[in-house]
N, C-alpha and C. Protein backbone atom coordinates (compact mmCIF):
# COMPACT_ATOMS: atom_id res chain seq x y z
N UNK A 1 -22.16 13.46 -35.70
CA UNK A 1 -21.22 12.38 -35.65
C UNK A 1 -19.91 12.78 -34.99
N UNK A 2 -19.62 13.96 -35.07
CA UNK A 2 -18.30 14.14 -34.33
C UNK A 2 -18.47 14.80 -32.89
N UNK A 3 -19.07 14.91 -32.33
CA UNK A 3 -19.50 14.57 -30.78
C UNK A 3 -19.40 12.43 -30.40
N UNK A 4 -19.35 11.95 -31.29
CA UNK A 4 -19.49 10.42 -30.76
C UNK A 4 -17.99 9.77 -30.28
N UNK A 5 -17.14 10.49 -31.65
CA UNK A 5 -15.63 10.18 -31.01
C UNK A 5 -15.38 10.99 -29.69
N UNK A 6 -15.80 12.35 -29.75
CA UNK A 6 -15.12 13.19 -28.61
C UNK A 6 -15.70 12.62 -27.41
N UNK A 7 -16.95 11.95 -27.24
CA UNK A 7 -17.57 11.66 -25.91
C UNK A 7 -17.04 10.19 -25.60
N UNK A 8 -16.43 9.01 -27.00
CA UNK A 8 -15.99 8.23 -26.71
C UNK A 8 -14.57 8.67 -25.48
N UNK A 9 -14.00 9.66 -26.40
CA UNK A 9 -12.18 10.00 -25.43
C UNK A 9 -12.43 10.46 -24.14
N UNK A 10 -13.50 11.25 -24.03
CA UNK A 10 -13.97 11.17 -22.62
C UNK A 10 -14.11 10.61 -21.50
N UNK A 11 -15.20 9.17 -21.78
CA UNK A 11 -15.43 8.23 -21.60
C UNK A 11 -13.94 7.34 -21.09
N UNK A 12 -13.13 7.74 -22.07
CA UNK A 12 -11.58 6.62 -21.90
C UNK A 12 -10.98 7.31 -21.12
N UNK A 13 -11.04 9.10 -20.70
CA UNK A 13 -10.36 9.62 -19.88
C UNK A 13 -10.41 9.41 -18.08
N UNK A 14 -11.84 9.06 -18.27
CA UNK A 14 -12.41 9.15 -16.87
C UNK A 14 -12.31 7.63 -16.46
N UNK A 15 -12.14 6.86 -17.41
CA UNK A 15 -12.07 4.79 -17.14
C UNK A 15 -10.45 5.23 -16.27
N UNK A 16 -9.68 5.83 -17.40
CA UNK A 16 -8.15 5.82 -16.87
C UNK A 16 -7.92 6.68 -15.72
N UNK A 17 -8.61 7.81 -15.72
CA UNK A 17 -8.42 8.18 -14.20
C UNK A 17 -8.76 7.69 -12.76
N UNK A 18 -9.67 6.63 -13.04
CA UNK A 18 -10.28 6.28 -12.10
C UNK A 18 -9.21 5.32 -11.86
N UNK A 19 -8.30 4.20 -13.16
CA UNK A 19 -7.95 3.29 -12.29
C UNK A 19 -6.41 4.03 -11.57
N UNK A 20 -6.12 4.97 -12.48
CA UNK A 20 -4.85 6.10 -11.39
C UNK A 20 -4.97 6.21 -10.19
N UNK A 21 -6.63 6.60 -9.73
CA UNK A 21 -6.47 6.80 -8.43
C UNK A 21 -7.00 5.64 -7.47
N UNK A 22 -7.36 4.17 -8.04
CA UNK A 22 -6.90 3.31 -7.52
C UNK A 22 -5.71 2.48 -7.32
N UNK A 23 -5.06 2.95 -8.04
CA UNK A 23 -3.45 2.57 -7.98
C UNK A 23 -2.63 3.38 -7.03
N UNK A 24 -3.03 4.50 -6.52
CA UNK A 24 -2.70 5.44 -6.14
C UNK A 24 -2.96 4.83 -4.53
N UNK A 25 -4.43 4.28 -4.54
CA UNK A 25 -4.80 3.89 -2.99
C UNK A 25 -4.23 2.76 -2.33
N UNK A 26 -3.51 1.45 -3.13
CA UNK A 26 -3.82 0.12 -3.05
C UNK A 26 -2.60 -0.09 -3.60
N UNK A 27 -2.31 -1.42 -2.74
CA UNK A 27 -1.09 -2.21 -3.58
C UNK A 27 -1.64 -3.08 -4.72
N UNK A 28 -0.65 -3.69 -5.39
CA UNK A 28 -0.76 -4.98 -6.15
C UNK A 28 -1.37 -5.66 -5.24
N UNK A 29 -2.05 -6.87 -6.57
CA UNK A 29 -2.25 -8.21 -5.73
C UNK A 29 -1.57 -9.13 -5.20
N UNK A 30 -1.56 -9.27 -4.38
CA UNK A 30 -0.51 -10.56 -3.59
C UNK A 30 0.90 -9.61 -2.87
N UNK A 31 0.66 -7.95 -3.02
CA UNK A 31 1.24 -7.23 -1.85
C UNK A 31 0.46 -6.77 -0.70
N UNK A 32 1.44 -6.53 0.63
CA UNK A 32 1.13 -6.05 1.80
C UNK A 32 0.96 -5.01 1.68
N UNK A 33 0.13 -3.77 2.17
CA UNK A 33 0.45 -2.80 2.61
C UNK A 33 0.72 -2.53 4.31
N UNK A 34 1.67 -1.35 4.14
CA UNK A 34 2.29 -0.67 5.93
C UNK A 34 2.26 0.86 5.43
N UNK A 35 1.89 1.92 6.14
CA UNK A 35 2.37 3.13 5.93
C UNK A 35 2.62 3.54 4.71
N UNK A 36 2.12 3.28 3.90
CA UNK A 36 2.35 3.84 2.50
C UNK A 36 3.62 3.53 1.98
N UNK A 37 3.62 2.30 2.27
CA UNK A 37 4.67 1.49 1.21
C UNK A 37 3.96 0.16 0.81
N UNK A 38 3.91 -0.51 -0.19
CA UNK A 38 3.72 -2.10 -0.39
C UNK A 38 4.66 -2.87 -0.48
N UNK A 39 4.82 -3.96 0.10
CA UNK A 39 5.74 -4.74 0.06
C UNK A 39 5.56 -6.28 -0.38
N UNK A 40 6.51 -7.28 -1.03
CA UNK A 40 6.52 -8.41 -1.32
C UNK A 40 7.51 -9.16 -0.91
N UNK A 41 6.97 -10.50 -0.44
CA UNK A 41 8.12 -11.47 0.06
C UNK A 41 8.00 -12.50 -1.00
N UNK A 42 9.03 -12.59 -1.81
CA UNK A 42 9.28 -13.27 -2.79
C UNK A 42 9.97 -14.99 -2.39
N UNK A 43 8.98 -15.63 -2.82
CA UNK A 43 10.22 -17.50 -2.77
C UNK A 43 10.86 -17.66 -3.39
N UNK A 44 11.33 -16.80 -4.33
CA UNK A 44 12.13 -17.11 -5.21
C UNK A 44 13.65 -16.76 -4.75
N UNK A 45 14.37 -17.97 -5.05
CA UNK A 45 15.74 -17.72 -4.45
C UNK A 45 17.19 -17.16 -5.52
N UNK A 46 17.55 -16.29 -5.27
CA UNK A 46 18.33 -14.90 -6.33
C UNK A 46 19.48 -14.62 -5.25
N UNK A 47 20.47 -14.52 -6.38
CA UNK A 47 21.56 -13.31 -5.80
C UNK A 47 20.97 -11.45 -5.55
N UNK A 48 21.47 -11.27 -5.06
CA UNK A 48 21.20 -9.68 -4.46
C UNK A 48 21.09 -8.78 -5.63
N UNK A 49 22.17 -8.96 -6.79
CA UNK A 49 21.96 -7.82 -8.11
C UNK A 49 20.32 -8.33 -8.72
N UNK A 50 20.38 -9.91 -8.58
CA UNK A 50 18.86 -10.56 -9.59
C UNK A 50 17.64 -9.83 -8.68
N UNK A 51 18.05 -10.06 -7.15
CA UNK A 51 16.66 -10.05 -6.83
C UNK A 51 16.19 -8.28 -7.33
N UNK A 52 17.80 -7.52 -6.98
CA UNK A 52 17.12 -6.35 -6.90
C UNK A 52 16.50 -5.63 -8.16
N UNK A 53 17.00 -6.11 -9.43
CA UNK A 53 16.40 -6.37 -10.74
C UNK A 53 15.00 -6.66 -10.81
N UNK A 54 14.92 -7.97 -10.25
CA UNK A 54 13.37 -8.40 -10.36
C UNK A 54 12.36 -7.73 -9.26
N UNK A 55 13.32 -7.16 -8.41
CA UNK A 55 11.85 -6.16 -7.68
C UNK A 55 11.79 -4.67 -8.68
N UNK A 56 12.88 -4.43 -9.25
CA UNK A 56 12.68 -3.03 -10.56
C UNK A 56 11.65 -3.56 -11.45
N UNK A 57 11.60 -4.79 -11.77
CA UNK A 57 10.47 -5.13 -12.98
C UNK A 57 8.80 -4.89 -12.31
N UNK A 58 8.99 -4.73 -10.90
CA UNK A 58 7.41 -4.30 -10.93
C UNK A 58 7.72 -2.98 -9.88
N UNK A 59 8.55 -2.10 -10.50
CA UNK A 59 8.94 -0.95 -10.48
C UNK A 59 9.04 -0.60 -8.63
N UNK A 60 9.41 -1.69 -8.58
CA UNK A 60 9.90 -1.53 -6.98
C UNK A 60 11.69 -1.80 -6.45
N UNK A 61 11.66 -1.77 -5.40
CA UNK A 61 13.19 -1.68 -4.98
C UNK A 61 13.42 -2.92 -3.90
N UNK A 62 14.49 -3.63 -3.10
CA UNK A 62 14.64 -4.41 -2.53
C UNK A 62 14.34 -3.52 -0.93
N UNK A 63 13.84 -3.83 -0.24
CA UNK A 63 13.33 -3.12 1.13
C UNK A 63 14.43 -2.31 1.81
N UNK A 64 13.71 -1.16 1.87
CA UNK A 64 14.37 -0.19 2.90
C UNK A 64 14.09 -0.31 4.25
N UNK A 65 14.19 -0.85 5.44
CA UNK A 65 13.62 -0.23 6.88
C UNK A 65 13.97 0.41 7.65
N UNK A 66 13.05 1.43 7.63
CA UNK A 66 13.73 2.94 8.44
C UNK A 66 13.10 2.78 9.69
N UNK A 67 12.28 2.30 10.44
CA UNK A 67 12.17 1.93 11.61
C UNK A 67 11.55 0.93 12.52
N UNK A 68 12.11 0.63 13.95
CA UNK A 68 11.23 -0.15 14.45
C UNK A 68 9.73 -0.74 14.20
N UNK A 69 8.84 0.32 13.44
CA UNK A 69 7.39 -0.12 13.27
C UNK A 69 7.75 -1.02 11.72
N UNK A 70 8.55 -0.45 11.03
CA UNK A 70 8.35 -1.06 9.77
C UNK A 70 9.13 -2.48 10.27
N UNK A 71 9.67 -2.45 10.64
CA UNK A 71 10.75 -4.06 10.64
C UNK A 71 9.71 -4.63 11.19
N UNK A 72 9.21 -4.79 12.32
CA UNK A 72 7.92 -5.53 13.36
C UNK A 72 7.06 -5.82 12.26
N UNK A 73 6.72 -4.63 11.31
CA UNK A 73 5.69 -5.41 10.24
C UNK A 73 6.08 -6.73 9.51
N UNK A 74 7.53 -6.05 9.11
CA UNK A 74 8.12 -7.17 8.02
C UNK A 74 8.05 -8.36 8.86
N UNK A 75 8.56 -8.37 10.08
CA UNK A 75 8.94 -9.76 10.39
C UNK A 75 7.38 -10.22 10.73
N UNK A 76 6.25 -9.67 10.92
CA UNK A 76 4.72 -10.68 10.84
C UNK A 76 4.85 -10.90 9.53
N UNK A 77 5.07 -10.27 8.68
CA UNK A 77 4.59 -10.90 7.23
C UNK A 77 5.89 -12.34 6.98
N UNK A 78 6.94 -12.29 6.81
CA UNK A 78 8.09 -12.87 6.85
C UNK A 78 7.43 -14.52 7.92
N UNK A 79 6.90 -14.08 8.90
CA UNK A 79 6.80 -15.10 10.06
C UNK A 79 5.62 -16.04 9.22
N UNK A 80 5.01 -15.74 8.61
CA UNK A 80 3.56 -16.04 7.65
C UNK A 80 4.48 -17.79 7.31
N UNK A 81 5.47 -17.01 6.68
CA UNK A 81 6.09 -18.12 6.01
C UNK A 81 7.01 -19.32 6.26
N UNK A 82 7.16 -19.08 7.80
CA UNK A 82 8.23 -20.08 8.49
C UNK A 82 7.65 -20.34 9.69
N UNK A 83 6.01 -19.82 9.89
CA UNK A 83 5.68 -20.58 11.63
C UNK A 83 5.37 -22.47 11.23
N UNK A 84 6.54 -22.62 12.45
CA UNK A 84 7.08 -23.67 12.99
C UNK A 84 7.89 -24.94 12.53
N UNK A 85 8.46 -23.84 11.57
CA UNK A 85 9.65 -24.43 10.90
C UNK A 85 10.80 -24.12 11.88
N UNK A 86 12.02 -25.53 11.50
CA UNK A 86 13.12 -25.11 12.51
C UNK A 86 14.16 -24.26 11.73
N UNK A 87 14.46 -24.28 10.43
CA UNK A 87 15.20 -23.71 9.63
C UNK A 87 15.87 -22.33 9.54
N UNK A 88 17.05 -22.10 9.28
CA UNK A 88 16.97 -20.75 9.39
C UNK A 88 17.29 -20.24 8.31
N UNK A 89 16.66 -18.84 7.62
CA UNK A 89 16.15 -18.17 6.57
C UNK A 89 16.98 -17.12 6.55
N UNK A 90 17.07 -16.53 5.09
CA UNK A 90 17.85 -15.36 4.95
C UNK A 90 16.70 -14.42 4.10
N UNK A 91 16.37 -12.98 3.77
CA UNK A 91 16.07 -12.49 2.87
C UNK A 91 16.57 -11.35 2.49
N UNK A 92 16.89 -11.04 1.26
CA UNK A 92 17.62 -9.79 0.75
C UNK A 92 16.71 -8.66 1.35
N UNK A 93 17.83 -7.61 1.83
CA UNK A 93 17.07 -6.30 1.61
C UNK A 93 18.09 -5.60 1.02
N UNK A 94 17.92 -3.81 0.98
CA UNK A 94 18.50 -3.26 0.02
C UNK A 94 19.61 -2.05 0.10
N UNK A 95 20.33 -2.92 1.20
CA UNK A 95 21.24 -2.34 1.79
C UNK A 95 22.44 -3.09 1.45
N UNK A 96 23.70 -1.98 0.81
CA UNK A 96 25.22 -2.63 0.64
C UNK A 96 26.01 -1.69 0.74
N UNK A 97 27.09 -1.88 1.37
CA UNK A 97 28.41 -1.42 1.27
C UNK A 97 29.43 -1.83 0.11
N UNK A 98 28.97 -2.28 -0.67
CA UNK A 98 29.82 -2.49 -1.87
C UNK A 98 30.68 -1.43 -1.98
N UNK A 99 30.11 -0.29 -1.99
CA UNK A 99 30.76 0.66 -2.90
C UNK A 99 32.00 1.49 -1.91
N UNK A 100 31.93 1.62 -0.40
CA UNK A 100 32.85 1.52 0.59
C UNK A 100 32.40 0.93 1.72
N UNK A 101 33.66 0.03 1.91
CA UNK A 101 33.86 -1.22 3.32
C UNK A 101 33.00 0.06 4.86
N UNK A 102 31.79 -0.78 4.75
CA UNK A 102 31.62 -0.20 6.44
C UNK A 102 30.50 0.55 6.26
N UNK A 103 30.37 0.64 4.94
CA UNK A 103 29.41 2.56 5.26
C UNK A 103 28.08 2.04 4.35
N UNK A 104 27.57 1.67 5.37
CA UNK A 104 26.36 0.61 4.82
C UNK A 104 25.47 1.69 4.46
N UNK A 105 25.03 1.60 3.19
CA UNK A 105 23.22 2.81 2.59
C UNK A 105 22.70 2.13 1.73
N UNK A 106 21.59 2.28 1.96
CA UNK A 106 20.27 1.60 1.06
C UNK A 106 20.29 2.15 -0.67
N UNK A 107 20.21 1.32 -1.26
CA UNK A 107 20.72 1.24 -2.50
C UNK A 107 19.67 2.10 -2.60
N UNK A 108 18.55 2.02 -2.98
CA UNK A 108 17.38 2.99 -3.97
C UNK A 108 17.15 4.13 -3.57
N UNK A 109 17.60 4.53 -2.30
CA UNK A 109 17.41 5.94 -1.68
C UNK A 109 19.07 6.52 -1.43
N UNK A 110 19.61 5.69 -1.16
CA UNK A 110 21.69 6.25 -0.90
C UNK A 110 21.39 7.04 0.22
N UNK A 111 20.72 6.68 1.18
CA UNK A 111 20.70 7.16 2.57
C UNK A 111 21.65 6.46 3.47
N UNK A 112 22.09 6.78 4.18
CA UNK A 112 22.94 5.76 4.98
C UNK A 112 21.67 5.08 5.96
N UNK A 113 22.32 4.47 6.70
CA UNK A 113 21.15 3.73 7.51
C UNK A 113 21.29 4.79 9.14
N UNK A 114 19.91 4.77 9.31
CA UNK A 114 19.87 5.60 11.14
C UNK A 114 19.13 4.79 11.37
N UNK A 115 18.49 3.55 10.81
CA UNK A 115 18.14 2.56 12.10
C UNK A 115 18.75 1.06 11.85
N UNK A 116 18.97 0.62 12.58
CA UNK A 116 19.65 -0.36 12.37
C UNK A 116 19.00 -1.95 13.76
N UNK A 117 19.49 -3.31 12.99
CA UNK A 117 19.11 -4.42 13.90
C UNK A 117 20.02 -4.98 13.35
N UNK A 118 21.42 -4.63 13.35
CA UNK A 118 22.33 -6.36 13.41
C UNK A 118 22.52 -7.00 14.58
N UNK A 119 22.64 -8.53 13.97
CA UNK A 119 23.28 -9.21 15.10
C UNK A 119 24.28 -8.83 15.66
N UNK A 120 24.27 -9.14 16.76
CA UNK A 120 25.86 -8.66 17.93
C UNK A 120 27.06 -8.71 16.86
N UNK A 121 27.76 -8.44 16.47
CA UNK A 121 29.10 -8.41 16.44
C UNK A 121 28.88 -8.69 14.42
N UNK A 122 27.81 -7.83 13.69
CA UNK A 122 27.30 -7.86 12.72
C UNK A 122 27.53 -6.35 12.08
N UNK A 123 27.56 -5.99 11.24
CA UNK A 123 27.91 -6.74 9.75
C UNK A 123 29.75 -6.65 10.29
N UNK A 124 30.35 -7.87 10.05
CA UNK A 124 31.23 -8.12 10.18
C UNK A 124 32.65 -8.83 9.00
N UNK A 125 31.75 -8.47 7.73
CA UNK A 125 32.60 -8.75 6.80
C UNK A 125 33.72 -10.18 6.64
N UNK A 126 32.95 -11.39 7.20
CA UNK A 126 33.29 -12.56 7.79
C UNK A 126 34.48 -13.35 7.15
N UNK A 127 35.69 -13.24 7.76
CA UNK A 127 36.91 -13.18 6.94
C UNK A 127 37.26 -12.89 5.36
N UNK A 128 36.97 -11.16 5.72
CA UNK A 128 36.84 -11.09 4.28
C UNK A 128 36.57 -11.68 3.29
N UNK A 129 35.43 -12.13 3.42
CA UNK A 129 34.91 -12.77 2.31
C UNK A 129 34.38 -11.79 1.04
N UNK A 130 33.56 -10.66 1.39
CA UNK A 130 33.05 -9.66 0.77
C UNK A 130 31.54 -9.85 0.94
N UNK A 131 31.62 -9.79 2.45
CA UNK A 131 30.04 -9.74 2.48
C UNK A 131 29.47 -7.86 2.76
N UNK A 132 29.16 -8.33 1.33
CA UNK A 132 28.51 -6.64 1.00
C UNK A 132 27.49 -6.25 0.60
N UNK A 133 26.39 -7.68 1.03
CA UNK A 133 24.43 -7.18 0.57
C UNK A 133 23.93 -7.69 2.05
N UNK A 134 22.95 -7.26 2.63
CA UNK A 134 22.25 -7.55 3.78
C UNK A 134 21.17 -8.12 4.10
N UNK A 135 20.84 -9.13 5.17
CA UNK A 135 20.03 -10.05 5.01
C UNK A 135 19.37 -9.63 6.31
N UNK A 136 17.83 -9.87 6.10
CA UNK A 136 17.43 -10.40 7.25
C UNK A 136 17.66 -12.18 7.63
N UNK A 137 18.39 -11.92 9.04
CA UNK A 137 18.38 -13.85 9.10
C UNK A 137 17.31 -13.96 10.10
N UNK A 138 16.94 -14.84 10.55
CA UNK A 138 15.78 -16.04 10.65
C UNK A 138 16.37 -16.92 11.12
N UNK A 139 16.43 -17.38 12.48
CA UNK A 139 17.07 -18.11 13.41
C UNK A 139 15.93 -18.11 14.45
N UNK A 140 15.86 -19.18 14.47
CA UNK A 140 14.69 -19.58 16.15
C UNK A 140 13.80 -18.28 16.34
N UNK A 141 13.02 -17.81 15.91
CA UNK A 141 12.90 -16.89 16.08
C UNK A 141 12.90 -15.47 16.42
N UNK A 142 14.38 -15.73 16.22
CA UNK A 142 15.16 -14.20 15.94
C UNK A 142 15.24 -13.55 14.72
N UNK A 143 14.80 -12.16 14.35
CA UNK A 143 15.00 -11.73 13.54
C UNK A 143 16.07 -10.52 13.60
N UNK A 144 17.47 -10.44 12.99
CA UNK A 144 18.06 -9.84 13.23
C UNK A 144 18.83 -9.36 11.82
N UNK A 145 19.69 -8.62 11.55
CA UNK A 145 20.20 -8.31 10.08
C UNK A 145 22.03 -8.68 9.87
N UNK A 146 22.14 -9.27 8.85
CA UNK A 146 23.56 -9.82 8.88
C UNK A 146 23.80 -9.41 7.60
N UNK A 147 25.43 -9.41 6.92
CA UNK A 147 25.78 -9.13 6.19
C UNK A 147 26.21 -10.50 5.44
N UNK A 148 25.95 -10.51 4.36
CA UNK A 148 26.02 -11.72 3.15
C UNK A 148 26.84 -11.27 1.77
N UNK A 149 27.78 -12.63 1.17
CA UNK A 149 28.55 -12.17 0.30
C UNK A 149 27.12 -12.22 -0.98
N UNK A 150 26.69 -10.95 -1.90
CA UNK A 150 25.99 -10.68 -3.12
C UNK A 150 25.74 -11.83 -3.60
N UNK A 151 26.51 -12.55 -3.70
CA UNK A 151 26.53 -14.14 -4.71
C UNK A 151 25.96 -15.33 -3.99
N UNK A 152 25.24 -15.21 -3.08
CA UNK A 152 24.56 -16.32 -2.02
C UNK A 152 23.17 -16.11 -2.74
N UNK A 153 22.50 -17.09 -2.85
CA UNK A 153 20.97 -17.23 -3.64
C UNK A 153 19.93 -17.15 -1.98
N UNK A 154 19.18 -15.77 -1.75
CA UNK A 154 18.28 -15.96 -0.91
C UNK A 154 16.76 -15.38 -1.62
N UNK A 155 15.69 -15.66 -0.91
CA UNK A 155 14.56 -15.30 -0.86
C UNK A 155 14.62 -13.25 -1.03
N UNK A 156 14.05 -12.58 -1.26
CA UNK A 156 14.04 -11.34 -0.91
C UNK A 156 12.51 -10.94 -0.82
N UNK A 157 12.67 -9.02 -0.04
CA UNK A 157 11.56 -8.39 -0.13
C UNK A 157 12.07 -7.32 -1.12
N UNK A 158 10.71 -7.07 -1.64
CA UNK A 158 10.83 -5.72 -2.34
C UNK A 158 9.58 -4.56 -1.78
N UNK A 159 9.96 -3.60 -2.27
CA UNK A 159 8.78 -2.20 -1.34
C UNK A 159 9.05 -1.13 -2.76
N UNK A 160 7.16 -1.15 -2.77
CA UNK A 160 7.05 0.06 -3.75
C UNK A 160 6.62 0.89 -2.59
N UNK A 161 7.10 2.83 -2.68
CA UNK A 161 7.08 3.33 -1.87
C UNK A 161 7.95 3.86 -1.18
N UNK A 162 8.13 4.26 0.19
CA UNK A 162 9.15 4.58 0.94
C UNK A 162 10.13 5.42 0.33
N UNK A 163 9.72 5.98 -0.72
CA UNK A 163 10.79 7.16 -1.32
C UNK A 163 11.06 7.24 -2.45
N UNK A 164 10.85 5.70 -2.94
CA UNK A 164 10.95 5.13 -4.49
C UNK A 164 10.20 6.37 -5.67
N UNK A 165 8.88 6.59 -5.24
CA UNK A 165 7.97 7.54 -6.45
C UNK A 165 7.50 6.95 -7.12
N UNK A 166 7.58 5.43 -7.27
CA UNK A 166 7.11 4.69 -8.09
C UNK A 166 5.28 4.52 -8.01
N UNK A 167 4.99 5.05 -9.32
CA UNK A 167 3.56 4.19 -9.38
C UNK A 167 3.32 3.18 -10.20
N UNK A 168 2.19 2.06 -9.76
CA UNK A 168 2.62 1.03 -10.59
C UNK A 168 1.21 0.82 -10.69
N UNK A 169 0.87 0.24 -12.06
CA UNK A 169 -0.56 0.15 -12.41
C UNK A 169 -0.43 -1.85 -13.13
N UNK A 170 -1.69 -2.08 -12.23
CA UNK A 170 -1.84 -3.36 -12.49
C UNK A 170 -1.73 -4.47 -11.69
């Protein structure tokens, strides 16, 4: 009889490892994968502290993009959601200068930024208002990055990955 428990814990060791190393391979459901990050474009419309909160609840961060290939991804996934709409769109990512005027770094990593897509004459801190969270905007089909005051309610992405360490099961 006591071989039945030990082969039961067994049994539970190898169920749970297996789904580790499918969590390990694969995003969530209803995320993208790119390069070993997953990402989500959320409809839900949030200030910049909420959204970046509610991408921590599924142990992710508001998007980092460190380069040309990753942005090109975002904006096909992003485009999913606005082909042939005339409107123009904002979405959080996870970049602010809050903490000093100018010196823009990605909140979940505190890297400064080395790649960059603002609009011409962007981030421009638009009569001091305190625009100090960053958006992708969505204009005619331009996708370019602008600076937004925190307290504006937009759409966001979040990305497990990209530096985060996060694993997330489920």
């Amino acid at each position: 009889m006591s071989r039945s428990p030990m082969l039961h814990m067994v049994r539970l060791l190898c169920v749970c490892a297996a789904l580790v190393v499918q969590v390990i391979r694969g995003c969530p459901n209803g995320w993208e994968t790119f390069d070993g990050s997953c990402y989500f474009v959320s409809d839900l419309l949030e200030d910049w502290p909420t959204a970046s909160t509610t991408c921590g609840l599924y142990h992710a961060h508001l998007a980092e993009i460190e380069d040309t290939n990753e942005e090109n991804f975002l904006k096909q996934i992003v485009s999913k959601y606005h082909d042939g709409h005339s409107h123009d769109y904002d979405y959080w990512l996870g970049a602010t200068d809050v903490f000093v005027e100018g010196d823009w770094r990605w909140m979940n990593s505190d890297q400064r930024l080395t790649y960059t897509d603002w609009y011409p004459d962007e981030p421009n801190d638009s009569n001091r208002l305190g625009e100090d969270c960053m958006v992708v905007h969505i204009s005619q089909h331009q996708y370019h990055w602008d600076d937004r005051r925190c307290t504006e309610k937009h759409n966001f992405i979040c990305e497990i990955g990209g530096g985060s360490g996060a694993i997330v099961i489920g």
